[in-house]
Protein backbone atom coordinates (compact mmCIF):
# COMPACT_ATOMS: atom_id res chain seq x y z
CA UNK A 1 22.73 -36.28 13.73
CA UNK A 2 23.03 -34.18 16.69
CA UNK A 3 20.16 -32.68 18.58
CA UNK A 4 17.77 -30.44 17.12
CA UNK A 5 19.85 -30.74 13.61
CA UNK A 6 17.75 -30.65 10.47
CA UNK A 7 14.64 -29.50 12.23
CA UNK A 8 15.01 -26.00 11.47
CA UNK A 9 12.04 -26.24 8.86
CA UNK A 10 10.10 -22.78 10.15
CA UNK A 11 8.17 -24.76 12.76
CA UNK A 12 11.02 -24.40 15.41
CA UNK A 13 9.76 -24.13 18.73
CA UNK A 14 6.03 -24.10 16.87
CA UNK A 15 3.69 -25.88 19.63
CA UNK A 16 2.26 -29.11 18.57
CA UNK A 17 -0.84 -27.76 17.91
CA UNK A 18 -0.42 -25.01 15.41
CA UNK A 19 2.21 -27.35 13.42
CA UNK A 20 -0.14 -30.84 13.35
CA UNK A 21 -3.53 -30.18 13.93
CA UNK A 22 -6.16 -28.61 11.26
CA UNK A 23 -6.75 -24.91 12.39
CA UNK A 24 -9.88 -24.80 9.94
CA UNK A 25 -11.65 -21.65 8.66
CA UNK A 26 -10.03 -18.35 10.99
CA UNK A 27 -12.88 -17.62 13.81
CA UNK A 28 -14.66 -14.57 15.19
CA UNK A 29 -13.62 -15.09 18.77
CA UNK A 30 -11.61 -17.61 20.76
CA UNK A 31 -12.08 -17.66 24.87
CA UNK A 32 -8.30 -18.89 24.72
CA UNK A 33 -6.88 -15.54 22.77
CA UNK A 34 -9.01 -14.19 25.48
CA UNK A 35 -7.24 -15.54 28.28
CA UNK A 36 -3.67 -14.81 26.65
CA UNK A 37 -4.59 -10.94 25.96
CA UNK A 38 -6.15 -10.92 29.19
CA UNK A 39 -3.03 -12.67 31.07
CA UNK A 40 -0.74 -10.49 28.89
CA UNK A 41 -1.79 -7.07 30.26
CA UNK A 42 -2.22 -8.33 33.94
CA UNK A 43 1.28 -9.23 34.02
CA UNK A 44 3.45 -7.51 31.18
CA UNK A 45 2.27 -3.83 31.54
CA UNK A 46 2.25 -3.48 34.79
CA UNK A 47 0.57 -0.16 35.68
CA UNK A 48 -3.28 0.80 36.08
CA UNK A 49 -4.70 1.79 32.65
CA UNK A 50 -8.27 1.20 33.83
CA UNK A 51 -9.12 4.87 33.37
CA UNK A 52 -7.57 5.99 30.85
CA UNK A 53 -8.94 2.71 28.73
CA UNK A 54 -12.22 3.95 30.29
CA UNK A 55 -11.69 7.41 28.64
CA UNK A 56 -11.17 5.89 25.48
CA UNK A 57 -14.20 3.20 25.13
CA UNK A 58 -16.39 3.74 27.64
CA UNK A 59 -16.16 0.78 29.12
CA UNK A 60 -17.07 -0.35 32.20
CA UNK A 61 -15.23 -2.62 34.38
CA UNK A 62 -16.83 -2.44 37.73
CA UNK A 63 -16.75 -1.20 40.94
CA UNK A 64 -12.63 -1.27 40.80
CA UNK A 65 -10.11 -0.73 38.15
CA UNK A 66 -7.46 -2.82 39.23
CA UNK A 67 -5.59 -4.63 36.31
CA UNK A 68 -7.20 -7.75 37.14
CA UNK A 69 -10.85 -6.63 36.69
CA UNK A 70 -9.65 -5.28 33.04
CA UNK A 71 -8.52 -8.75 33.01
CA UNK A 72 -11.54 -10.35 33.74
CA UNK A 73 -13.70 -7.89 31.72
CA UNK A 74 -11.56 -8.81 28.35
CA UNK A 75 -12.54 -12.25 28.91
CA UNK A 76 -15.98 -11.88 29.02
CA UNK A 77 -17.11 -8.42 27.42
CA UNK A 78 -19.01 -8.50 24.02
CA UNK A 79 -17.16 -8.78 20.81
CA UNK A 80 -17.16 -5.76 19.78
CA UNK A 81 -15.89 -4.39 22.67
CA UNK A 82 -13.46 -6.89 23.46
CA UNK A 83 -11.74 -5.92 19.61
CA UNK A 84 -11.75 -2.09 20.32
CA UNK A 85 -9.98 -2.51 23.90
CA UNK A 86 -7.10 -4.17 21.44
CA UNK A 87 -7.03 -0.42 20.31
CA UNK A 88 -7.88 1.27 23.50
CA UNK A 89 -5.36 -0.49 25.53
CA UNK A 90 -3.10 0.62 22.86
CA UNK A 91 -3.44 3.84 23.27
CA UNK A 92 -3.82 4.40 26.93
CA UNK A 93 -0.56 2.74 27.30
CA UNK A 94 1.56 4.65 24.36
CA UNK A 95 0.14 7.86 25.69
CA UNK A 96 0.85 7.14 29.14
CA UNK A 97 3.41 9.80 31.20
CA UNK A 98 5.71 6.12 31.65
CA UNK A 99 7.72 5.70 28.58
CA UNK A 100 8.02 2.67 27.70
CA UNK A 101 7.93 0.61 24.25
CA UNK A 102 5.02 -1.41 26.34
CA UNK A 103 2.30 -0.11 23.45
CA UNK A 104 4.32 -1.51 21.16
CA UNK A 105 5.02 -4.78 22.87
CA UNK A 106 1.35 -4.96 22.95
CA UNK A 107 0.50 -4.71 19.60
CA UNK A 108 2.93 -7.52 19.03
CA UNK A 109 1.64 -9.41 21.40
CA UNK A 110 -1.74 -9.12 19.91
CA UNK A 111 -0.67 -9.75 16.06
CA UNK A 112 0.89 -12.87 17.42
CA UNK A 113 -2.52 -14.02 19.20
CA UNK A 114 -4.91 -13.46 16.59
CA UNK A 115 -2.44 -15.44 13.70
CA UNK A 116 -1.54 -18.35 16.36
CA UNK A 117 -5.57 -18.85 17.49
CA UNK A 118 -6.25 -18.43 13.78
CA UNK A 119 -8.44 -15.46 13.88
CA UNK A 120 -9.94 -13.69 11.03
CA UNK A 121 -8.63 -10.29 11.67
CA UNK A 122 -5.54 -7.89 11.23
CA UNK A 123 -3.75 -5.17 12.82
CA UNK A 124 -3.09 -1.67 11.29
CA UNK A 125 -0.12 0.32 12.40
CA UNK A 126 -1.84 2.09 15.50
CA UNK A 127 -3.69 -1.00 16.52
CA UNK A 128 -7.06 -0.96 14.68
CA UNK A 129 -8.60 -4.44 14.39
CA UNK A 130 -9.38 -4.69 10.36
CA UNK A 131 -11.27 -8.00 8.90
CA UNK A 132 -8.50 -9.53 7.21
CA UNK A 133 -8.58 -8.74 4.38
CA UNK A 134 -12.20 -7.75 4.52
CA UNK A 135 -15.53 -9.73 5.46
CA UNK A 136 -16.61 -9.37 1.95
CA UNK A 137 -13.10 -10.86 0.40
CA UNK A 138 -13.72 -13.34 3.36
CA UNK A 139 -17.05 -14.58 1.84
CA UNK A 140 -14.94 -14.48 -1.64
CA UNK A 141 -12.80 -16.73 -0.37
CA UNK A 142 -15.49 -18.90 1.15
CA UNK A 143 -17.09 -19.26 -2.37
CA UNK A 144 -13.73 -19.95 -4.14
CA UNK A 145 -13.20 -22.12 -1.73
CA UNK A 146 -15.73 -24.57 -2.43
CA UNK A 147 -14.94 -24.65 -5.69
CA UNK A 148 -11.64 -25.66 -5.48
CA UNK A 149 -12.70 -28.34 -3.21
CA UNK A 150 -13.03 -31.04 -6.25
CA UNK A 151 -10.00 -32.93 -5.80
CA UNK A 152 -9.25 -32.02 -10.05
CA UNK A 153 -8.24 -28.36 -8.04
CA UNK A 154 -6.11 -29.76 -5.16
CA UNK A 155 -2.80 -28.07 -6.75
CA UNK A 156 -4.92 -24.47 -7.63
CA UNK A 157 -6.55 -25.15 -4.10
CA UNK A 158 -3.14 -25.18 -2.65
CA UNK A 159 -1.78 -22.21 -4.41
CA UNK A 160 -5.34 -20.22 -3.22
CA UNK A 161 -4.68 -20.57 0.21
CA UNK A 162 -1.30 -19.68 0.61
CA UNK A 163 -2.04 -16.86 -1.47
CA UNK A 164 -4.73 -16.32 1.17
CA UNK A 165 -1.98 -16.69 4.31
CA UNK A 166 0.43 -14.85 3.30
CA UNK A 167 -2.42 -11.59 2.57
CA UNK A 168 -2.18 -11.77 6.78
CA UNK A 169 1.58 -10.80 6.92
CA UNK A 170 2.36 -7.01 4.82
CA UNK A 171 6.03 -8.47 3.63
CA UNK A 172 4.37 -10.88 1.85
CA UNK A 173 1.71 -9.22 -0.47
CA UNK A 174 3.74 -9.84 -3.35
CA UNK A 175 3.98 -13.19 -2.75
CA UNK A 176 0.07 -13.88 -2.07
CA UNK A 177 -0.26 -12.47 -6.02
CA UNK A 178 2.06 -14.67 -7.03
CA UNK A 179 0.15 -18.03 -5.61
CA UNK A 180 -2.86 -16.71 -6.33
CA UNK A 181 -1.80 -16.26 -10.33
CA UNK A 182 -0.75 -19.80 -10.31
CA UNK A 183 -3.55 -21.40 -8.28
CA UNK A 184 -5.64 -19.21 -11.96
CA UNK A 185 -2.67 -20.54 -13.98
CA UNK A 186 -2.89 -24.36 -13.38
CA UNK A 187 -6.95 -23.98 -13.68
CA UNK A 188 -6.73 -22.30 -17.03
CA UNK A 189 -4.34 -25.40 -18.20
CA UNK A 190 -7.05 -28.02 -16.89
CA UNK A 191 -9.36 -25.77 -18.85
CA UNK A 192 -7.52 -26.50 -21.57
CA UNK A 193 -6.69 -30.01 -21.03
CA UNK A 194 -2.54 -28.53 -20.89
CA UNK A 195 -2.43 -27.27 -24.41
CA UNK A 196 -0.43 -24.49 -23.21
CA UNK A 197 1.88 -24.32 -20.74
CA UNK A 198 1.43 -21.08 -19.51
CA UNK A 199 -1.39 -18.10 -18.94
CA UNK A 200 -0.55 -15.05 -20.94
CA UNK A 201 -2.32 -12.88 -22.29
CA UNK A 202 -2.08 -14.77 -26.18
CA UNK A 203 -2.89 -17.83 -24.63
CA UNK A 204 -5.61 -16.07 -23.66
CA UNK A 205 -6.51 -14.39 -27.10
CA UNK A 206 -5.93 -17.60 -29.07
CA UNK A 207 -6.56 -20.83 -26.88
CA UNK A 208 -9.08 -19.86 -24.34
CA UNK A 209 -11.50 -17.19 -26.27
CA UNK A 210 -12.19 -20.05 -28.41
CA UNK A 211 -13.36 -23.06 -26.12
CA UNK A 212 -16.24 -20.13 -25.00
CA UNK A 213 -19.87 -21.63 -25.63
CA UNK A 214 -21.74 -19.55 -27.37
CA UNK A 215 -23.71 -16.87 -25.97
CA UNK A 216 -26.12 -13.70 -27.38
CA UNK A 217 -24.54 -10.89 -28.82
CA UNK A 218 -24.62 -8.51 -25.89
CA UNK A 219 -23.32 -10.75 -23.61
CA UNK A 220 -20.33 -11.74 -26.11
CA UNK A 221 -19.48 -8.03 -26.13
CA UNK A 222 -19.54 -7.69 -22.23
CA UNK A 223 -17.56 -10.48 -22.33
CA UNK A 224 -15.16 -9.74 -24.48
CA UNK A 225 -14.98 -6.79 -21.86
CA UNK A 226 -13.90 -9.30 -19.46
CA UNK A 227 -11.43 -10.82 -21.23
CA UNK A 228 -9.41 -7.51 -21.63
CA UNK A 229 -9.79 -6.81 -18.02
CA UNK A 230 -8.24 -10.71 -17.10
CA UNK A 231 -5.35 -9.98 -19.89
CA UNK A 232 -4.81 -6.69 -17.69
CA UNK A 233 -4.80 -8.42 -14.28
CA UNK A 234 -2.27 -11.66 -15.94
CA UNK A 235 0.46 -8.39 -17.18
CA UNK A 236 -0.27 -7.17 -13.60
CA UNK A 237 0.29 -9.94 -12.10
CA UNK A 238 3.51 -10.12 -13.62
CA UNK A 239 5.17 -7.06 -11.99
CA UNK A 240 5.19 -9.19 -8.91
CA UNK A 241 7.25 -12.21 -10.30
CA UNK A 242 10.74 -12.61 -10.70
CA UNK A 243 12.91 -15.03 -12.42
CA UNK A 244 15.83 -17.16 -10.41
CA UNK A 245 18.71 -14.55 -9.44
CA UNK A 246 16.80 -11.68 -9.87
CA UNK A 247 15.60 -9.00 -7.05
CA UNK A 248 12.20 -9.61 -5.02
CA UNK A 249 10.68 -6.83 -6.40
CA UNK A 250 9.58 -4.30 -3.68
CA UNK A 251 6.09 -5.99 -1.84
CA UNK A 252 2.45 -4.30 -2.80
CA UNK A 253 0.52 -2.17 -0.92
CA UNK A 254 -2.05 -4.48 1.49
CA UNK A 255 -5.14 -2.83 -0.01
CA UNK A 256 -3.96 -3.36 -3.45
CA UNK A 257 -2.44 -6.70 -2.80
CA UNK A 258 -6.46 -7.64 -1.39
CA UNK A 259 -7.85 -5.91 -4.88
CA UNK A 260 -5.59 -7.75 -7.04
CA UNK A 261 -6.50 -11.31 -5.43
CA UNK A 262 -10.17 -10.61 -5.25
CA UNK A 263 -10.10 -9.95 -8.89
CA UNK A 264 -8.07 -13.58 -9.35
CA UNK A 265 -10.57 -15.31 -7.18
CA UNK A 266 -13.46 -13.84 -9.45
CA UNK A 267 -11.22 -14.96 -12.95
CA UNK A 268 -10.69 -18.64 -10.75
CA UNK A 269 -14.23 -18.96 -9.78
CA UNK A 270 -15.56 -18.40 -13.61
CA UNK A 271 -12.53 -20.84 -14.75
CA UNK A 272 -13.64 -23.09 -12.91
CA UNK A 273 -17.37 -23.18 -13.83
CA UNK A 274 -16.21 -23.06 -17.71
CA UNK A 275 -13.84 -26.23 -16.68
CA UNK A 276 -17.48 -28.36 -15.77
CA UNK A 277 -19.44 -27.29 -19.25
CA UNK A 278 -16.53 -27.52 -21.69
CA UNK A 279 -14.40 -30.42 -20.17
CA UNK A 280 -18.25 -31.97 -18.79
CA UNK A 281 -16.53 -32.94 -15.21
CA UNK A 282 -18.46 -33.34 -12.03
């Protein structure tokens, strides 16, 4: 085999790091994305934004307003700051009288940093840090996450957090629907111990409304509610999965793509309690 041959797996040139080692639950903050954003506009943008960046926050950078003192103040201004220079340096540089691309060289740069030091936010088009998707979908997927932790849920667990990656990259949307519907799909088969092989919505109507424990009337006609509304998100689902040979269909919107798998984490969590009281597993 000649060099490099066959290693072409979508890790190529990947550091060590972000191929091997665990990378964990996405931070807040990293002093090493930091010291790359800070690096990265001392030495790719070369020209004085100080002021203008000034103009735009309100920052303060000191006595001088030489590159490196933005530098320096990126490393160790607060948080909140630090995410709204992303933006303000942005700005100051796209409406600068040098025309460049640099603006959009930095936003790159940035989208890059916060995916490769696994941080819990996104870019918009114009450079607005966003919570990605959201910090309440984040504590979502906290909770669902737990749940899927029994090892019974390693394959749905799998499934959820890809679904979960791929919400960080727009082209994908579709395809975060798709593992999240089959991270609910294999959990709805455990449910019921594989007598179907697939999650419809008659599988639905005649396998799974039956295995319900009993409840008072009110609540069985909320929750019959329910069960229309998780029929409705399995036919949704659907528009965003294609058979072999057919065309990707065209990728959803982020925001909906984030509503769509917030409403399949809600369906997996309640799966998943129903799978402990009617299959009685730990």
């Amino acid at each position: 085999m000649k060099a490099g041959e066959g290693d072409d797996d979508g890790t190529l040139g990947v550091p060590f790091s972000r191929v091997y080692i665990e990378r964990g639950t996405p931070t807040a903050d990293s002093p090493q994305l930091r010291q790359r954003l800070g690096r990265y506009y001392n030495s790719k943008l070369m020209h004085n934004y100080g002021n203008d960046i000034c103009a735009e926050l309100g920052a303060s950078f000191g006595p001088t307003l030489y590159d490196v003192t933005v530098e320096k103040f990126l490393r160790e201004c607060d948080l909140v700051m630090f995410l709204d220079c992303m933006t303000g340096i942005y700005f100051a540089v796209r409406t600068s009288p040098i025309k460049s691309n640099q603006h959009v060289n930095w936003r790159q740069f940035v989208a890059s940093a916060f995916r490769e030091e696994n941080l819990c936010y996104r870019l918009d088009s114009e450079c607005g840090v966003r919570y990605v998707p959201d910090e309440e979908f984040d504590i979502a997927r906290a909770a669902t996450l737990v749940g899927l932790s029994r090892r019974r849920f390693a394959t749905a667990r799998q499934h959820f957090e890809e679904g979960i990656s791929d919400l960080r990259d727009p082209s994908k949307t579709g395809r975060a629907i798709r593992s999240i519907f089959e991270a609910v799909e294999n959990v709805f088969k455990l449910l019921l111990e594989n007598r179907v092989v697939l999650l419809g919505p008659t599988e639905i109507e005649k396998n799974f409304k039956s295995t319900l424990p009993v409840v008072s009337a009110t609540e069985a006609n909320a929750r019959n509610q329910m069960l229309a509304s998780f029929k409705a998100w399995v036919i949704a689902c659907q528009q965003y999965r294609h058979a072999d040979g057919t065309e990707e269909p065209d990728p959803p919107a982020p925001d909906f793509a984030v509503l769509m798998v917030c409403n399949g984490a809600s369906f997996l969590r309640w799966l998943m309690t129903l799978d402990s009281i009617v299959n009685s597993v730990a």
